[in-house]
N, C-alpha and C. Protein backbone atom coordinates (compact mmCIF):
# COMPACT_ATOMS: atom_id res chain seq x y z
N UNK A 1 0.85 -1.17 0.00
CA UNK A 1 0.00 0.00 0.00
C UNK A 1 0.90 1.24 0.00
N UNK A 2 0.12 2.19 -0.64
CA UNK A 2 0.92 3.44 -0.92
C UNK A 2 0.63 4.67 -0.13
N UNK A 3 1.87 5.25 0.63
CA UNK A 3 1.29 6.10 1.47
C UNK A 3 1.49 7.82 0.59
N UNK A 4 0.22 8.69 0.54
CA UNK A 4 0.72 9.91 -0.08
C UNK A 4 0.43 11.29 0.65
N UNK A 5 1.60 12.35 0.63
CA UNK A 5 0.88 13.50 1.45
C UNK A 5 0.90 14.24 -0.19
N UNK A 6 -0.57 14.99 -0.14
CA UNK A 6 0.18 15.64 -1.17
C UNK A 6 -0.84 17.32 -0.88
N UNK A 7 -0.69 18.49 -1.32
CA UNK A 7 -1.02 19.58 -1.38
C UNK A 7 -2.54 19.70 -2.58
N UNK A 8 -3.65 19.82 -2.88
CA UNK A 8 -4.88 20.10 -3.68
C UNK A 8 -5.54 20.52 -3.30
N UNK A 9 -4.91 21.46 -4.42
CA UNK A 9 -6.19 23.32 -4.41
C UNK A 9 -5.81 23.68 -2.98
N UNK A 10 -4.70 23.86 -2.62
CA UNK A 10 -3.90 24.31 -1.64
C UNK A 10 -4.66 23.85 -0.30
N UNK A 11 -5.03 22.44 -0.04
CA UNK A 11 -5.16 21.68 0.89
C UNK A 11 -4.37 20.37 1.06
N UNK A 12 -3.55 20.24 2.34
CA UNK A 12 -2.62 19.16 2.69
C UNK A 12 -4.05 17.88 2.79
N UNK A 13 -3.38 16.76 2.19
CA UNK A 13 -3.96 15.73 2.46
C UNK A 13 -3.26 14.59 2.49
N UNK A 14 -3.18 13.54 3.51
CA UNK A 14 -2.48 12.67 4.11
C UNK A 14 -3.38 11.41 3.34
N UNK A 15 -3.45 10.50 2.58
CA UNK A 15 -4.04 8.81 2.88
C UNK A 15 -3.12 7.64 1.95
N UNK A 16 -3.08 6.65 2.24
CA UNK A 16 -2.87 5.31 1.86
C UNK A 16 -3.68 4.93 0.49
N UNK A 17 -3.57 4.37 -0.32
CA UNK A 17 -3.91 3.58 -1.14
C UNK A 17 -3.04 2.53 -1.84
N UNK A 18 -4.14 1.38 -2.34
CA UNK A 18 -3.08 0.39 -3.60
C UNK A 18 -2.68 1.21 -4.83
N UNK A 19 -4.15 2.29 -4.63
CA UNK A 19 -3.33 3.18 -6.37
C UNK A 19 -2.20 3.72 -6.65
N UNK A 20 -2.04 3.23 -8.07
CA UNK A 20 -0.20 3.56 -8.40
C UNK A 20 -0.34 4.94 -8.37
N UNK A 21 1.25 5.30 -7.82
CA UNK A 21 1.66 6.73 -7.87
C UNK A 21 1.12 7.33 -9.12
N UNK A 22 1.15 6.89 -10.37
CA UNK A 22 1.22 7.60 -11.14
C UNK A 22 -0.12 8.12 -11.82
N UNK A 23 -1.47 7.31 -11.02
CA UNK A 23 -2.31 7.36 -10.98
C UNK A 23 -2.98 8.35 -10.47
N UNK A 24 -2.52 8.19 -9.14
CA UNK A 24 -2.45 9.37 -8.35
C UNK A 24 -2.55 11.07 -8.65
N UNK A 25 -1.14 11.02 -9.23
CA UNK A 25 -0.76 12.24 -10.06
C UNK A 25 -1.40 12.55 -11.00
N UNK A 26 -1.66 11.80 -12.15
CA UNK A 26 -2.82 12.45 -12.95
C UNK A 26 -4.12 12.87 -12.27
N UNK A 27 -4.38 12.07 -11.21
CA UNK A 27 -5.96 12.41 -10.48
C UNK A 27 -5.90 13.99 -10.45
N UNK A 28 -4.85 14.17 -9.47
CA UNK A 28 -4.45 15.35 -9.06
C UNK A 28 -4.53 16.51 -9.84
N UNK A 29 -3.44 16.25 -11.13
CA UNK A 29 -3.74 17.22 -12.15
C UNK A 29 -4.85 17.08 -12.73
N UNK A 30 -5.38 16.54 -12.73
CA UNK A 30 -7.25 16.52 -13.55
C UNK A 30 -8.63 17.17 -12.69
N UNK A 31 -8.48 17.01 -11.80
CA UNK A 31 -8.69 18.00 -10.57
C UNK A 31 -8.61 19.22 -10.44
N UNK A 32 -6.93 19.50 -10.42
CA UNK A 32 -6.25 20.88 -10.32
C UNK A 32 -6.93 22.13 -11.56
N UNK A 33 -7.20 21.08 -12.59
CA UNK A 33 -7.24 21.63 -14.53
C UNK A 33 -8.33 21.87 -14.40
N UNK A 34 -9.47 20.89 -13.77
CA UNK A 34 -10.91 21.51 -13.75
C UNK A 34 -10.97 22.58 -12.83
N UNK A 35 -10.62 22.63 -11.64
CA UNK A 35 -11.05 23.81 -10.40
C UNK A 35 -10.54 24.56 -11.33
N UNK A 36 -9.66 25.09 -11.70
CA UNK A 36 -9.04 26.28 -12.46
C UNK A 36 -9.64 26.80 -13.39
N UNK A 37 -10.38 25.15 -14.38
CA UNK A 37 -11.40 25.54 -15.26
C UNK A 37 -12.65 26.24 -14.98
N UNK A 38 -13.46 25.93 -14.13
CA UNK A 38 -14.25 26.50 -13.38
C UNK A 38 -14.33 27.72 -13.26
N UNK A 39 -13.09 27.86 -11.95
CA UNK A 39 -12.74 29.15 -11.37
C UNK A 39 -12.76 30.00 -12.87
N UNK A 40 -12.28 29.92 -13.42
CA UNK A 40 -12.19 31.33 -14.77
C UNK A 40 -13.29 31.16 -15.12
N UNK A 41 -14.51 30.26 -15.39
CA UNK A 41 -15.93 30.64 -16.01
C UNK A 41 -16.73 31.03 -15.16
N UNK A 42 -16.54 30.53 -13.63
CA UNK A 42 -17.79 31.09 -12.45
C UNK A 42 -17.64 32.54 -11.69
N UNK A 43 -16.54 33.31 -12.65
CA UNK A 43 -16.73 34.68 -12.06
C UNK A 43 -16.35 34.80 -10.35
N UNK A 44 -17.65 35.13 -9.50
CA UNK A 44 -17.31 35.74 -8.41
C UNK A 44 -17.83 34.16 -7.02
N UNK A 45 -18.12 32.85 -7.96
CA UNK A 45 -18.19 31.91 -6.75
C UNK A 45 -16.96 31.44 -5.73
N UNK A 46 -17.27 31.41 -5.07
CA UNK A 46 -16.57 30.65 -3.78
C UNK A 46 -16.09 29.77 -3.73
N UNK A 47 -14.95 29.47 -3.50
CA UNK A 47 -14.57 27.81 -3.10
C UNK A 47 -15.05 26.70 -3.06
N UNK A 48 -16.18 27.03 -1.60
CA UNK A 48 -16.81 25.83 -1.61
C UNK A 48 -17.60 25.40 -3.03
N UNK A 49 -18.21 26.53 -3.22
CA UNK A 49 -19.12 26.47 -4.72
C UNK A 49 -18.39 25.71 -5.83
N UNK A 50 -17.65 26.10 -6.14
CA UNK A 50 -16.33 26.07 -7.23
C UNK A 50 -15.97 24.24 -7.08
N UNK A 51 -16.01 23.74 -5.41
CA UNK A 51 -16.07 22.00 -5.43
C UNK A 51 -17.21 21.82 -5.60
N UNK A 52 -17.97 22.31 -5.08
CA UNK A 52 -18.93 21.19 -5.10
C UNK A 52 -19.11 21.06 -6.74
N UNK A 53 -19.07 22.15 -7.55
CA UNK A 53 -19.71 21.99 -9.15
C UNK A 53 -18.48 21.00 -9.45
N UNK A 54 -17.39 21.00 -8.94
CA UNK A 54 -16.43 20.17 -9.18
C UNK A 54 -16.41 18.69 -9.34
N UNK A 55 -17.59 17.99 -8.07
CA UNK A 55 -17.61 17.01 -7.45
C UNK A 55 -18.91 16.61 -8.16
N UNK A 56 -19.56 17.29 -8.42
CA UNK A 56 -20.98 17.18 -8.87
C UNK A 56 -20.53 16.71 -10.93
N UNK A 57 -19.77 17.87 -11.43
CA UNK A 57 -19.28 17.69 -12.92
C UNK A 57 -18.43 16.41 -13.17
N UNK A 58 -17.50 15.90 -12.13
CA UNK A 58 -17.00 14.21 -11.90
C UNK A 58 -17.96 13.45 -11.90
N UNK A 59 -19.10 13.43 -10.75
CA UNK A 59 -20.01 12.50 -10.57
C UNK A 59 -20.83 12.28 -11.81
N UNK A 60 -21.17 13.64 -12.96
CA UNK A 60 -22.03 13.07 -14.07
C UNK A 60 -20.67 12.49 -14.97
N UNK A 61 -19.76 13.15 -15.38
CA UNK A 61 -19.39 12.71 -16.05
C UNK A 61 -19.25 10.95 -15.73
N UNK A 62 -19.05 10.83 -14.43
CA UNK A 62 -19.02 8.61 -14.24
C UNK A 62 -20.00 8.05 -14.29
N UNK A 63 -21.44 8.71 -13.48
CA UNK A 63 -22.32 8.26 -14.56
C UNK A 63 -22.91 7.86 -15.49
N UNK A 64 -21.99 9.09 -16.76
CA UNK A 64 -22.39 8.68 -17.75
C UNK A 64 -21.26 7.49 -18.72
N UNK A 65 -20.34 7.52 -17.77
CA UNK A 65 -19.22 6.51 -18.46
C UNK A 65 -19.55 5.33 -18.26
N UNK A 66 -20.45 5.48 -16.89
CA UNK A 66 -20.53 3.34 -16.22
C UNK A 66 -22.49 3.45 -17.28
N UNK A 67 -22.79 4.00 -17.88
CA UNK A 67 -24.17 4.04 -18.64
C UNK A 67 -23.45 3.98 -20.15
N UNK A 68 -22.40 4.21 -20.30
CA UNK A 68 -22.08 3.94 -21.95
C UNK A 68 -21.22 2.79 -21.67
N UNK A 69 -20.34 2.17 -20.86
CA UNK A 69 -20.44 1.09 -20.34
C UNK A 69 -20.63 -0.36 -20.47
N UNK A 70 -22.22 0.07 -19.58
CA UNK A 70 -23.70 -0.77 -19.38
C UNK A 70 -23.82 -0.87 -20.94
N UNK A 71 -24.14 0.09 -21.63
CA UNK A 71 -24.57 -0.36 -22.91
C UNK A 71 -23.34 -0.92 -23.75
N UNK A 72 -22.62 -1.17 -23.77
CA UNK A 72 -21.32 -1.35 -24.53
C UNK A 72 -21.23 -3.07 -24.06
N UNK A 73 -21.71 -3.26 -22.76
CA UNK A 73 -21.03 -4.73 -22.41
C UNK A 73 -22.62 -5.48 -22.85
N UNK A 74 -23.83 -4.54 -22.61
CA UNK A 74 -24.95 -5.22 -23.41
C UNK A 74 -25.04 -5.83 -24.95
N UNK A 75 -24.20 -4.96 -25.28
CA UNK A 75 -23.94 -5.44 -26.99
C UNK A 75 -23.28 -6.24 -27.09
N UNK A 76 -21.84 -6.36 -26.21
CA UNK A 76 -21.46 -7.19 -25.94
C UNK A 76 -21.65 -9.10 -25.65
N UNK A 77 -22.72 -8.73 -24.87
CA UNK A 77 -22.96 -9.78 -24.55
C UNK A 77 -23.88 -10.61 -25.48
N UNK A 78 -25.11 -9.84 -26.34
CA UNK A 78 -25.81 -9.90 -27.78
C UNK A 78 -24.96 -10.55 -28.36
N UNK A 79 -23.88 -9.66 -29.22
CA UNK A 79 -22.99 -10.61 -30.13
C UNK A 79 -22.47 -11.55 -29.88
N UNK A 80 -21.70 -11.92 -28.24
CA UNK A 80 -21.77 -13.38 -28.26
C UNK A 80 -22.77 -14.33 -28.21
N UNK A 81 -23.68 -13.86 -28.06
CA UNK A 81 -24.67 -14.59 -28.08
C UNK A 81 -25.07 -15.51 -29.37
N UNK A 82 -24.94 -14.31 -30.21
CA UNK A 82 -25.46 -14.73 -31.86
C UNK A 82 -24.43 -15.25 -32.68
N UNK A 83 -22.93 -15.17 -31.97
CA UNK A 83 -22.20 -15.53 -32.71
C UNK A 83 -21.90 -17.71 -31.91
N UNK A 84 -22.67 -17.11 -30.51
CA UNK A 84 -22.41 -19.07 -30.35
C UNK A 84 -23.81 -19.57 -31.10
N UNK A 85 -24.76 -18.54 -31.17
CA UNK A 85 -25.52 -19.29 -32.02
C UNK A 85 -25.35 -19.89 -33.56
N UNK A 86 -24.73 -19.39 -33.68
CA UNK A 86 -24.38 -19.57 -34.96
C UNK A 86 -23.24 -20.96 -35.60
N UNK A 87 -22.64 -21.18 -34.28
CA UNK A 87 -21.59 -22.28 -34.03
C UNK A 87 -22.51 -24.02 -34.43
């Protein structure tokens, strides 16, 4: 297990994980790239504001990744279907 301190959006944060370092680091910068993104389109919001749209714009975007997904392993599973039928 991997222990990390690291500094985001100028908050210290201490935890453990199996995720690879390097994993890590992109999280971080993908994070860092959106708040920033944000921050320059939301004008005069707040911090807190500025995460939460943060946390909220992650959460649809996985949503909609584990729903294209869902449909991707449905087709999936169709074509094998038709292709053992076919055996």
């Amino acid at each position: 297990m991997h222990s990390f301190q690291l500094n985001v959006l100028g908050m210290d944060i201490s935890f453990r994980t199996e995720a690879d370092p390097a994993r890590i680091e992109q999280a971080q910068v993908f994070v860092e790239k959106q708040y920033e993104r944000l921050k320059n389109q939301g004008g005069q919001f707040g911090r807190e504001k500025l995460l939460a749209l943060l946390v909220l714009g992650v959460a649809d975007d996985l949503l909609q990744t584990q729903q294209q997904l869902e449909a991707v392993e449905s087709r999936l599973a169709n074509l094998l279907k038709l292709i053992e039928n076919t055996d």
